[in-house]
PDB file of N, CA and C in Angstrom:
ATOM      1  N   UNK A   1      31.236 -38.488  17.570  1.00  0.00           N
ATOM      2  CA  UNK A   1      30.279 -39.468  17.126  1.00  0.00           C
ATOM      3  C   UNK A   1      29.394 -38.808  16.066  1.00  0.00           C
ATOM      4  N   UNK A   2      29.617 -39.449  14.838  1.00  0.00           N
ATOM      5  CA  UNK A   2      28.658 -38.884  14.226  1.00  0.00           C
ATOM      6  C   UNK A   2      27.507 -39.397  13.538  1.00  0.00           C
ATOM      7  N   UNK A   3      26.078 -38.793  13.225  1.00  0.00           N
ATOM      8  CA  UNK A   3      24.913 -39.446  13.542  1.00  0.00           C
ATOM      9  C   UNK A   3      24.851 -39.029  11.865  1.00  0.00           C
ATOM     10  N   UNK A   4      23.717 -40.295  11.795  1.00  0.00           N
ATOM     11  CA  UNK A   4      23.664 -40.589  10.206  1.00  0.00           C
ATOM     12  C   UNK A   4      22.274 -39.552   9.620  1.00  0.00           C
ATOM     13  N   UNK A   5      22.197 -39.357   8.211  1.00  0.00           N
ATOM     14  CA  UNK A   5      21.317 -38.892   7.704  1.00  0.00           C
ATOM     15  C   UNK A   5      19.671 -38.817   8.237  1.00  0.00           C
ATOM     16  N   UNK A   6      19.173 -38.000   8.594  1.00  0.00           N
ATOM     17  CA  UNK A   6      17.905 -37.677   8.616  1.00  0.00           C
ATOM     18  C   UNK A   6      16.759 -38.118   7.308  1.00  0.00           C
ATOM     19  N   UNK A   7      15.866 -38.784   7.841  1.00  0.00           N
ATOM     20  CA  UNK A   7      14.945 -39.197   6.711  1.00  0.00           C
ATOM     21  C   UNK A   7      14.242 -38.516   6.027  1.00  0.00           C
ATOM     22  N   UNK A   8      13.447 -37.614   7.412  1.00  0.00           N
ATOM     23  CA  UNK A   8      12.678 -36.543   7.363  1.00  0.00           C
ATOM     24  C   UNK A   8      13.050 -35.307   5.898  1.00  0.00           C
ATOM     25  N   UNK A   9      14.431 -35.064   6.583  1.00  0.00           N
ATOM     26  CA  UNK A   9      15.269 -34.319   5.718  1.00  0.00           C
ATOM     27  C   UNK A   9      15.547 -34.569   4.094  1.00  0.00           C
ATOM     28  N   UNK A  10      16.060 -36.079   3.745  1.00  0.00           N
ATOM     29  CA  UNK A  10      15.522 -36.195   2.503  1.00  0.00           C
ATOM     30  C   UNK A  10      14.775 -36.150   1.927  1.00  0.00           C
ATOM     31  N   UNK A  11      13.282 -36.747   2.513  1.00  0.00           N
ATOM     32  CA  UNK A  11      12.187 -36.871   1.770  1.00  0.00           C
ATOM     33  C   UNK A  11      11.425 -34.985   1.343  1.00  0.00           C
ATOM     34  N   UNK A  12      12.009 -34.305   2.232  1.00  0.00           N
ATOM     35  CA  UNK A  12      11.505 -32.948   2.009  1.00  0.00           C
ATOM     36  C   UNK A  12      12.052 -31.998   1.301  1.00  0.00           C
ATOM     37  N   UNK A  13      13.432 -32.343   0.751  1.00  0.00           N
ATOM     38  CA  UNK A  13      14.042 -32.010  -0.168  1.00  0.00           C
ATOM     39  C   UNK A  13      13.343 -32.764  -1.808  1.00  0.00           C
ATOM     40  N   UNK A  14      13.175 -33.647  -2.054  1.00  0.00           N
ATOM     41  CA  UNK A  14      12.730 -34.192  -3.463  1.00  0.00           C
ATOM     42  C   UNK A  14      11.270 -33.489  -3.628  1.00  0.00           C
ATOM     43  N   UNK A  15      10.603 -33.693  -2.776  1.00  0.00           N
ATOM     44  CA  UNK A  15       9.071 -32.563  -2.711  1.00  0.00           C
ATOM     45  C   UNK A  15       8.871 -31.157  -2.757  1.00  0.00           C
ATOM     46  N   UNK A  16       8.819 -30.771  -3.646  1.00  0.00           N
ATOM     47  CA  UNK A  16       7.980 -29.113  -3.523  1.00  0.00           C
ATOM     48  C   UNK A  16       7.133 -28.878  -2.934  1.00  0.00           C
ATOM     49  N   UNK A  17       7.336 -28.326  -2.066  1.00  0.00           N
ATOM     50  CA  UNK A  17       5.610 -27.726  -1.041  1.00  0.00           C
ATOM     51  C   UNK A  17       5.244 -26.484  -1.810  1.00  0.00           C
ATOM     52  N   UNK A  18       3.436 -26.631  -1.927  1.00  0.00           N
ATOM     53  CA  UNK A  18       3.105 -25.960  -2.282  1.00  0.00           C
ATOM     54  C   UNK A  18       2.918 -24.339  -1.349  1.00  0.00           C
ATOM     55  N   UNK A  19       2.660 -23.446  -1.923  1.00  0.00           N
ATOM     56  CA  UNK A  19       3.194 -22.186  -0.543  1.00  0.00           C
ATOM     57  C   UNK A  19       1.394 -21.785  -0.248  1.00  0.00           C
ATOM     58  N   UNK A  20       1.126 -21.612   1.257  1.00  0.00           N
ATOM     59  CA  UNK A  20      -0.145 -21.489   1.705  1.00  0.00           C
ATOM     60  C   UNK A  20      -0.565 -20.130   1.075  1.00  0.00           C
ATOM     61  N   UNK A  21      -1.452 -20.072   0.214  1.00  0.00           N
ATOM     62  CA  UNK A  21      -1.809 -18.732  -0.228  1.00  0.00           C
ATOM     63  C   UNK A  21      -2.634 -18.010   0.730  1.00  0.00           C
ATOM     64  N   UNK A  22      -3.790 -18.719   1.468  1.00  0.00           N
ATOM     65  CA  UNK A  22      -4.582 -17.959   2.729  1.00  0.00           C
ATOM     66  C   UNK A  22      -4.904 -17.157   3.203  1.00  0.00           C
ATOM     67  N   UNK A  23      -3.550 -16.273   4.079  1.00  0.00           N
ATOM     68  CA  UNK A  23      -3.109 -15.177   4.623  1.00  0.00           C
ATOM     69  C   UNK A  23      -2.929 -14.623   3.627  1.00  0.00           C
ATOM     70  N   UNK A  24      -2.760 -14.463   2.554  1.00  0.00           N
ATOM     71  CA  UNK A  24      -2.418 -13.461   1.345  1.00  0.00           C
ATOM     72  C   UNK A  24      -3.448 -13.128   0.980  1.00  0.00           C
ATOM     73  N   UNK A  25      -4.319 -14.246   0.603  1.00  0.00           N
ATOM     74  CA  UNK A  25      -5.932 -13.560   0.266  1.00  0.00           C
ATOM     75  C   UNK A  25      -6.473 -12.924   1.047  1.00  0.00           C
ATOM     76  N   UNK A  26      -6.447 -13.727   2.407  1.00  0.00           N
ATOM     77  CA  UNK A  26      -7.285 -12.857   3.659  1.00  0.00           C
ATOM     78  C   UNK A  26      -6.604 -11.396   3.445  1.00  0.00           C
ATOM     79  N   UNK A  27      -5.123 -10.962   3.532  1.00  0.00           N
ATOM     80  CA  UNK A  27      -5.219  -9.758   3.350  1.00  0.00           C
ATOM     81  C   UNK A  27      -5.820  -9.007   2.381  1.00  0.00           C
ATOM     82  N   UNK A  28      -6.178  -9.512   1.225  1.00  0.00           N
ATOM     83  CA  UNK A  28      -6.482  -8.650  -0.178  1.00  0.00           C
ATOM     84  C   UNK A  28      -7.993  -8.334   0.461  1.00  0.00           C
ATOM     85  N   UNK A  29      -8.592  -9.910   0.803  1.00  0.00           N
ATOM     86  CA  UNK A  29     -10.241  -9.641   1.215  1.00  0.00           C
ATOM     87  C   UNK A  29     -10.072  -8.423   2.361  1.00  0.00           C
ATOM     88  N   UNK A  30      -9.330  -8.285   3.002  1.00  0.00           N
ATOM     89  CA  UNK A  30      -9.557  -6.689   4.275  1.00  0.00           C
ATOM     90  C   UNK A  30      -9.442  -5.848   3.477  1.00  0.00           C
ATOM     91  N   UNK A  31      -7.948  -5.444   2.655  1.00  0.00           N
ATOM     92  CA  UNK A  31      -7.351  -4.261   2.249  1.00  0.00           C
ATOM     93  C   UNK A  31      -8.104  -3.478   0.998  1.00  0.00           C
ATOM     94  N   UNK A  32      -9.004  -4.323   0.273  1.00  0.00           N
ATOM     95  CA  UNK A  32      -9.251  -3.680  -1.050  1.00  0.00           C
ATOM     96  C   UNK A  32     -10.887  -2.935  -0.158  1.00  0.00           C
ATOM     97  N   UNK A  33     -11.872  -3.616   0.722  1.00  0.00           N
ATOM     98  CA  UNK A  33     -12.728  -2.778   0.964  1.00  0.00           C
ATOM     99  C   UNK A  33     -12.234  -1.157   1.730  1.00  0.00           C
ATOM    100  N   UNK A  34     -10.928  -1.915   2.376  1.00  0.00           N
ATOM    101  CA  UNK A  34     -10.790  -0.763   3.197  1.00  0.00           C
ATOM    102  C   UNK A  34     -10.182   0.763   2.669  1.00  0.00           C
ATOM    103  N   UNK A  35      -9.332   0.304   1.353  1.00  0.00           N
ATOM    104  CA  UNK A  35      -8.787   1.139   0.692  1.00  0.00           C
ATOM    105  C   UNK A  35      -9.949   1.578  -0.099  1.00  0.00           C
ATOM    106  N   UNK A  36     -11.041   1.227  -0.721  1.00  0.00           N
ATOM    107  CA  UNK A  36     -12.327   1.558  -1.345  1.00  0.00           C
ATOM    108  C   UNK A  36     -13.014   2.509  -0.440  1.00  0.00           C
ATOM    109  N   UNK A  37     -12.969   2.623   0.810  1.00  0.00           N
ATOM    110  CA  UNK A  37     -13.612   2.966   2.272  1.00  0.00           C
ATOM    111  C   UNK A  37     -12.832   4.370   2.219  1.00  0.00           C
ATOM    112  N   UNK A  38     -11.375   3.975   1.975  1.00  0.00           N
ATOM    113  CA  UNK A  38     -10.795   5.662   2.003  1.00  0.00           C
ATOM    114  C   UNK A  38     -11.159   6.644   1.040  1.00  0.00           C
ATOM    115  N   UNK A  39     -11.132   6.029  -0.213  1.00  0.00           N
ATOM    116  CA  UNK A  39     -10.898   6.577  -1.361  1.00  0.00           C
ATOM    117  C   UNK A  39     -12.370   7.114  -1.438  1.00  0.00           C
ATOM    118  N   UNK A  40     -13.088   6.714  -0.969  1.00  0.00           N
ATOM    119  CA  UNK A  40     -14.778   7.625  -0.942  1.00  0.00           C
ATOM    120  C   UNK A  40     -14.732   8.645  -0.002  1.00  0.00           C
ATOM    121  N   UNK A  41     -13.889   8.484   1.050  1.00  0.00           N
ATOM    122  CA  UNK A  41     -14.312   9.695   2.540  1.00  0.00           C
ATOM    123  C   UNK A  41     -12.939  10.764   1.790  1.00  0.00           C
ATOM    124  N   UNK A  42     -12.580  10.438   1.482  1.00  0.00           N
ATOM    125  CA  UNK A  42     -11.355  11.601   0.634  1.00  0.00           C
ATOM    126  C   UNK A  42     -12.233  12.032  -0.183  1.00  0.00           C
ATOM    127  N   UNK A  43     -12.738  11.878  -1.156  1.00  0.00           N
ATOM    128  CA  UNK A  43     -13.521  12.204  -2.158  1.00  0.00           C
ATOM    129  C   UNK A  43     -14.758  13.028  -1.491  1.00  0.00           C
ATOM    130  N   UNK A  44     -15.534  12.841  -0.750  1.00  0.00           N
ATOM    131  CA  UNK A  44     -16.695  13.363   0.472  1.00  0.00           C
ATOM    132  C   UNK A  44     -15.946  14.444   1.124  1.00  0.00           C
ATOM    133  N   UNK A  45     -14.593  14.532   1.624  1.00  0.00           N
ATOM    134  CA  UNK A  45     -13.995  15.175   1.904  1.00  0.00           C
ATOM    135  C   UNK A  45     -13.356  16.493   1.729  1.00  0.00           C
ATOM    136  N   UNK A  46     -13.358  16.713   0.379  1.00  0.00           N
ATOM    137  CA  UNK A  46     -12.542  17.445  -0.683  1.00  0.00           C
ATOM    138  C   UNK A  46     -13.343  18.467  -0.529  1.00  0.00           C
ATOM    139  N   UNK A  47     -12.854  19.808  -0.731  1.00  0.00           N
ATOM    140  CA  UNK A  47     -13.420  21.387  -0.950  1.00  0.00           C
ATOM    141  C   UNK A  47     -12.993  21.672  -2.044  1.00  0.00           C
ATOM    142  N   UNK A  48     -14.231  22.068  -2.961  1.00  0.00           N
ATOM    143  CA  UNK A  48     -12.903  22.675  -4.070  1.00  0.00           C
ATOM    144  C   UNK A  48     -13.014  24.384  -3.719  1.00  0.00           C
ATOM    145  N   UNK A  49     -12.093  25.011  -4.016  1.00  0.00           N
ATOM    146  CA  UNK A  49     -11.795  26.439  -3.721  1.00  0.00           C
ATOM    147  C   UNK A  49     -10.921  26.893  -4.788  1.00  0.00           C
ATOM    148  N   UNK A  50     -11.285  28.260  -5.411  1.00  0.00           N
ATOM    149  CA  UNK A  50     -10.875  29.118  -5.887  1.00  0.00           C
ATOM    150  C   UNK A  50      -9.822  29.924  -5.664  1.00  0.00           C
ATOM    151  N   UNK A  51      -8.372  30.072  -5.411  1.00  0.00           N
ATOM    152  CA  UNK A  51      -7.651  30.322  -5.200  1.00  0.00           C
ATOM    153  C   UNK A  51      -7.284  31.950  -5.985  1.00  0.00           C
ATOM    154  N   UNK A  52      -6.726  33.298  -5.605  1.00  0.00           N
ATOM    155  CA  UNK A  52      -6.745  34.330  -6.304  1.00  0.00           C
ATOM    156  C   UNK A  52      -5.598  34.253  -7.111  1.00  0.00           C
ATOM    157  N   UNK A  53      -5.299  34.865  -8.155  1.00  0.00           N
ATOM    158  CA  UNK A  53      -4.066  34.732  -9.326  1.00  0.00           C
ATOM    159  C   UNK A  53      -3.861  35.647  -9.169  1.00  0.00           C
ATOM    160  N   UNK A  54      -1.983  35.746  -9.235  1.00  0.00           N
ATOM    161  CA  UNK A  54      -0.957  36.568  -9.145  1.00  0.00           C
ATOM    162  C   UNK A  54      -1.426  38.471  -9.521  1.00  0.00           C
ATOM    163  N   UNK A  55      -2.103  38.462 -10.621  1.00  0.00           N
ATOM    164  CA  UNK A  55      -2.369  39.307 -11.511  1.00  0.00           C
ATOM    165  C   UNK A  55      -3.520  40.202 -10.718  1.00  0.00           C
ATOM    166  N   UNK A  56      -4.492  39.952  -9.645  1.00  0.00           N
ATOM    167  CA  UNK A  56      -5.467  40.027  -9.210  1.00  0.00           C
ATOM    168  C   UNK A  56      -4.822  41.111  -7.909  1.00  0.00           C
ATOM    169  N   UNK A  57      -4.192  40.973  -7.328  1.00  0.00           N
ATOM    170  CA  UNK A  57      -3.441  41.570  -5.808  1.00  0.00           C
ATOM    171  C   UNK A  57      -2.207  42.382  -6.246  1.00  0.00           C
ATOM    172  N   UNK A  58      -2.632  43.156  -5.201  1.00  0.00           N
ATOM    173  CA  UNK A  58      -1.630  44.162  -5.187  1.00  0.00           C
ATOM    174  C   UNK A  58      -0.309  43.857  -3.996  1.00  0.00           C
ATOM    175  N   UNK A  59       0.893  44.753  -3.860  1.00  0.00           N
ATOM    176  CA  UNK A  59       1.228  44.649  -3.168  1.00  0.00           C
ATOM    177  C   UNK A  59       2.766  43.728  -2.633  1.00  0.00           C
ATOM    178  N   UNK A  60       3.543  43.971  -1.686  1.00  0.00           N
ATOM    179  CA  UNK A  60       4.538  43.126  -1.250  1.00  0.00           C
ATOM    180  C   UNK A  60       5.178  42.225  -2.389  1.00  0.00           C
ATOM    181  N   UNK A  61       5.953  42.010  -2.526  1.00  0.00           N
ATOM    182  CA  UNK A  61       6.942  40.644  -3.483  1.00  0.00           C
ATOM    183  C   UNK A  61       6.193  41.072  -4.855  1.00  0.00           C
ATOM    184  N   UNK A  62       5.969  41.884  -5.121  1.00  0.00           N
ATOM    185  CA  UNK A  62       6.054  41.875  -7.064  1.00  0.00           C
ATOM    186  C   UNK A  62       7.326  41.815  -8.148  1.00  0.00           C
ATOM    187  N   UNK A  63       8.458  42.630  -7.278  1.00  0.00           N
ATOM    188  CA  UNK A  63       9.441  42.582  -7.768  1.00  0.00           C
ATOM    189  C   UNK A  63       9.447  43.812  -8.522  1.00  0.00           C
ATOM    190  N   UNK A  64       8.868  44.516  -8.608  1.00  0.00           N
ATOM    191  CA  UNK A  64       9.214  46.292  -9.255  1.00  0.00           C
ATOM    192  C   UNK A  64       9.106  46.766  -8.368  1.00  0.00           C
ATOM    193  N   UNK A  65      10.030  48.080  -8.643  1.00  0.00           N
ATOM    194  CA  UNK A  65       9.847  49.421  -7.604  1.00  0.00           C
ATOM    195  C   UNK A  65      10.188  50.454  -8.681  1.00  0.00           C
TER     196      UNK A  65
END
């Protein structure tokens, strides 16, 4: 037995739905303070340090003997 066309079904095919933007914004509104939130405690975070150069130390792995 077979059952005839769905109405529902046509009429939602000729229509474009528009796509809920919402949830997309809501994420941007969380993610951009929170990524702003990191990018300062990294920065607060940071040591700068002086590291010694090759030329400075003696010793082990120079590669002459």
């Amino acid at each position: 037995m077979a059952y005839g066309p769905s109405k529902n079904r046509s009429e939602s095919q000729h229509e474009p739905r528009e796509p809920n933007l919402i949830p997309i914004m809501n994420l941007f509104i969380v993610l951009i303070p929170m990524l702003m939130t990191i990018m300062v405690s990294v920065h607060l975070a940071m040591i700068e340090i002086t590291l010694p150069t090759s030329s400075s130390g003696g010793g082990a792995g120079s590669g002459e003997e």
